[in-house]
Protein backbone atom coordinates (compact mmCIF):
# COMPACT_ATOMS: atom_id res chain seq x y z
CA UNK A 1 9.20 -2.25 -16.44
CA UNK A 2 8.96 -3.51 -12.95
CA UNK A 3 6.31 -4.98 -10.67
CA UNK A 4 5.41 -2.83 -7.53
CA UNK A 5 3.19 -3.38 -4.89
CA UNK A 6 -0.48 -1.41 -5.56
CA UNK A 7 -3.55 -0.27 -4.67
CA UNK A 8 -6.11 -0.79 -7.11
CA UNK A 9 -9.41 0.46 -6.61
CA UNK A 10 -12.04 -2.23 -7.06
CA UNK A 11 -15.79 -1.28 -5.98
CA UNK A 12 -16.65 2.15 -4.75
CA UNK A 13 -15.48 5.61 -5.32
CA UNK A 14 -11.71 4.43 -6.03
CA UNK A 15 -12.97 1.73 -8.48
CA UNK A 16 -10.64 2.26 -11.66
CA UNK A 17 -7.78 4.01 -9.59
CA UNK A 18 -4.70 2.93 -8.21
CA UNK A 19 -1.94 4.20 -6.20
CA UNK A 20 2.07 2.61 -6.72
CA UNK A 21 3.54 2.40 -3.02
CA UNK A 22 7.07 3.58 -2.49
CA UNK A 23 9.53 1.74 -0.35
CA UNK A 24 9.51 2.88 3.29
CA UNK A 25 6.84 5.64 2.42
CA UNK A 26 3.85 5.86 5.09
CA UNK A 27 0.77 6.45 2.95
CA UNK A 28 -2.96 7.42 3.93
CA UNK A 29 -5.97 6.42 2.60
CA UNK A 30 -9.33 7.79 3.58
CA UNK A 31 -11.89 10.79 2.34
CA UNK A 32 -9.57 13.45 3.28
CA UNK A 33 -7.50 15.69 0.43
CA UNK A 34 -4.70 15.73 2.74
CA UNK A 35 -4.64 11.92 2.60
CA UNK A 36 -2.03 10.78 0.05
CA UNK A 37 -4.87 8.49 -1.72
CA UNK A 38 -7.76 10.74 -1.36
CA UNK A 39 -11.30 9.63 -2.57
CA UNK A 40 -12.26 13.13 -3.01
CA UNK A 41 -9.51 13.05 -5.58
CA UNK A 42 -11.31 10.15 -7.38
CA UNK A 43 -12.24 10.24 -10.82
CA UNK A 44 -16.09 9.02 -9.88
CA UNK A 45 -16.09 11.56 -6.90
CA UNK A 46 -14.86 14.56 -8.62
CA UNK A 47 -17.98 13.87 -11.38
CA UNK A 48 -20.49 14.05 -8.53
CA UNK A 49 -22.48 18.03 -8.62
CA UNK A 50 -22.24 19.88 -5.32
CA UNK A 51 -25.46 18.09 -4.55
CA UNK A 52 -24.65 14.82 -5.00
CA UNK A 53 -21.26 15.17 -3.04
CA UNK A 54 -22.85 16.80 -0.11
CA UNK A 55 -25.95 14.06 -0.35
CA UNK A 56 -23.20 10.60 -0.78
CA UNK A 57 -23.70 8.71 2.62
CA UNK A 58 -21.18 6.52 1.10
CA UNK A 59 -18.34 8.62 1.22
CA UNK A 60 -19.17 9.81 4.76
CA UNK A 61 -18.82 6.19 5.98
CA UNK A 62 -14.69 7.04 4.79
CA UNK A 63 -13.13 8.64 7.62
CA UNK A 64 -10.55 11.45 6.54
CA UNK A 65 -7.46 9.38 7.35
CA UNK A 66 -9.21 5.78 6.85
CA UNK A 67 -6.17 3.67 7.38
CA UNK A 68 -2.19 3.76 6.65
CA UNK A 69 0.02 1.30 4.85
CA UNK A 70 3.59 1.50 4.38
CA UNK A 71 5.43 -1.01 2.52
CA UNK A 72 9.13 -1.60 4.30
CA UNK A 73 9.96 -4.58 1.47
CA UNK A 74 8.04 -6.93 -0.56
CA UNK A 75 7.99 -9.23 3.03
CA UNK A 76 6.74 -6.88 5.32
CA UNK A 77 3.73 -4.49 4.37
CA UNK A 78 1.96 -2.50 6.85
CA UNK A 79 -1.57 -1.61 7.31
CA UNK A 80 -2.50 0.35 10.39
CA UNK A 81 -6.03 0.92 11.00
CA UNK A 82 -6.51 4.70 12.05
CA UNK A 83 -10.54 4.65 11.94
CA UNK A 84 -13.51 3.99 14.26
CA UNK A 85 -15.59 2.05 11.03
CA UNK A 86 -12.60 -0.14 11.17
CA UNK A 87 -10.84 -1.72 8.14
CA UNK A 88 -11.31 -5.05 6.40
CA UNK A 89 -7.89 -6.89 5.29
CA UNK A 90 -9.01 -10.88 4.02
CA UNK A 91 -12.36 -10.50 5.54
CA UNK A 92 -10.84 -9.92 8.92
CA UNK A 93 -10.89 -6.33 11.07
CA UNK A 94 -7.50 -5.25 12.21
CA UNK A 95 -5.57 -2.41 13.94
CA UNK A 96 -2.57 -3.35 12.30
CA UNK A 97 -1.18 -6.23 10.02
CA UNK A 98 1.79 -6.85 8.01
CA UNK A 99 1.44 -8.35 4.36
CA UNK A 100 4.06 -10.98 3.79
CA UNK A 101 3.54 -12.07 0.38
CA UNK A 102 2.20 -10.00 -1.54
CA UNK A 103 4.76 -11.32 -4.44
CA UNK A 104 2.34 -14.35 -4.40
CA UNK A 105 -1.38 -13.59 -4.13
CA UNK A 106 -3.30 -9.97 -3.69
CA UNK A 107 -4.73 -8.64 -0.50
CA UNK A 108 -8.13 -7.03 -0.45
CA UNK A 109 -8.92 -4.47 1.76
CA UNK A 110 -12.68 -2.93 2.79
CA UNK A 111 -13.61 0.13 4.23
CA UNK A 112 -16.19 2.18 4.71
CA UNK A 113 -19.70 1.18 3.06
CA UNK A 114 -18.44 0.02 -0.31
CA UNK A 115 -14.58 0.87 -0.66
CA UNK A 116 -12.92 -2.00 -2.16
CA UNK A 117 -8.57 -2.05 -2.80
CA UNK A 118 -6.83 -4.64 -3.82
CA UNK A 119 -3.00 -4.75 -2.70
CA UNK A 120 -1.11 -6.55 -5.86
CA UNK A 121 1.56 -6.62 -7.87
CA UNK A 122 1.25 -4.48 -10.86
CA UNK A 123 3.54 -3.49 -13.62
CA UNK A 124 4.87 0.19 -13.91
CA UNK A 125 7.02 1.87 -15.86
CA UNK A 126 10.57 2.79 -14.33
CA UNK A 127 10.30 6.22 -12.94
């Protein structure tokens, strides 16, 4: 068992998921399939009928790529902005920012209308 950095889904479509990030691994968040962390891969999304998917004004307020975070060492955690809605990390709206202790206290980052991660340590099971 080791602790890795995570996403953890918190309010919105990715509440209840999470996503492990791999050292020096770019990965993209956002509505997009092609994104790595996809919300149209989402447990909640995927139980939305046709209707209901084409209707969510939510998830349109998720750009395809949404924003990219790569994770070079537990010091130096990257999270590049790639949408015109912007991204929230701390309450603050950046292009890009680098997470420096993440080993000490969780990150949250907002995005579109009600997308919620939290970047924290969680425990995983060696791969």
């Amino acid at each position: 068992m080791q602790k890795i950095p995570t996403l953890v889904g918190v309010s919105g479509h990715f509440q209840g998921e999470s996503f492990a990030l791999e050292y020096g691994k770019t990965i993209s968040v956002g509505r997009s399939r092609s994104a790595d962390f996809s919300l149209r891969r989402t447990q909640k999304y995927r139980g939305l009928d046709d209707k209901k998917k084409e209707d969510d004004e939510s998830a349109k307020t998720v750009s395809a790529k949404h924003f990219e975070i790569t994770m070079y060492n537990l010091g130096s955690i990257e999270i590049k902005n790639l949408s015109p809605n912007g991204t929230l990390v701390d309450g603050k709206s950046v292009q890009t920012v680098v997470i420096d202790d993440v080993s000490k206290k969780s990150h949250e980052i907002r995005f579109g209308a009600d997308e919620i991660l939290k970047l924290e340590m969680r425990v995983h099971e060696e791969l």
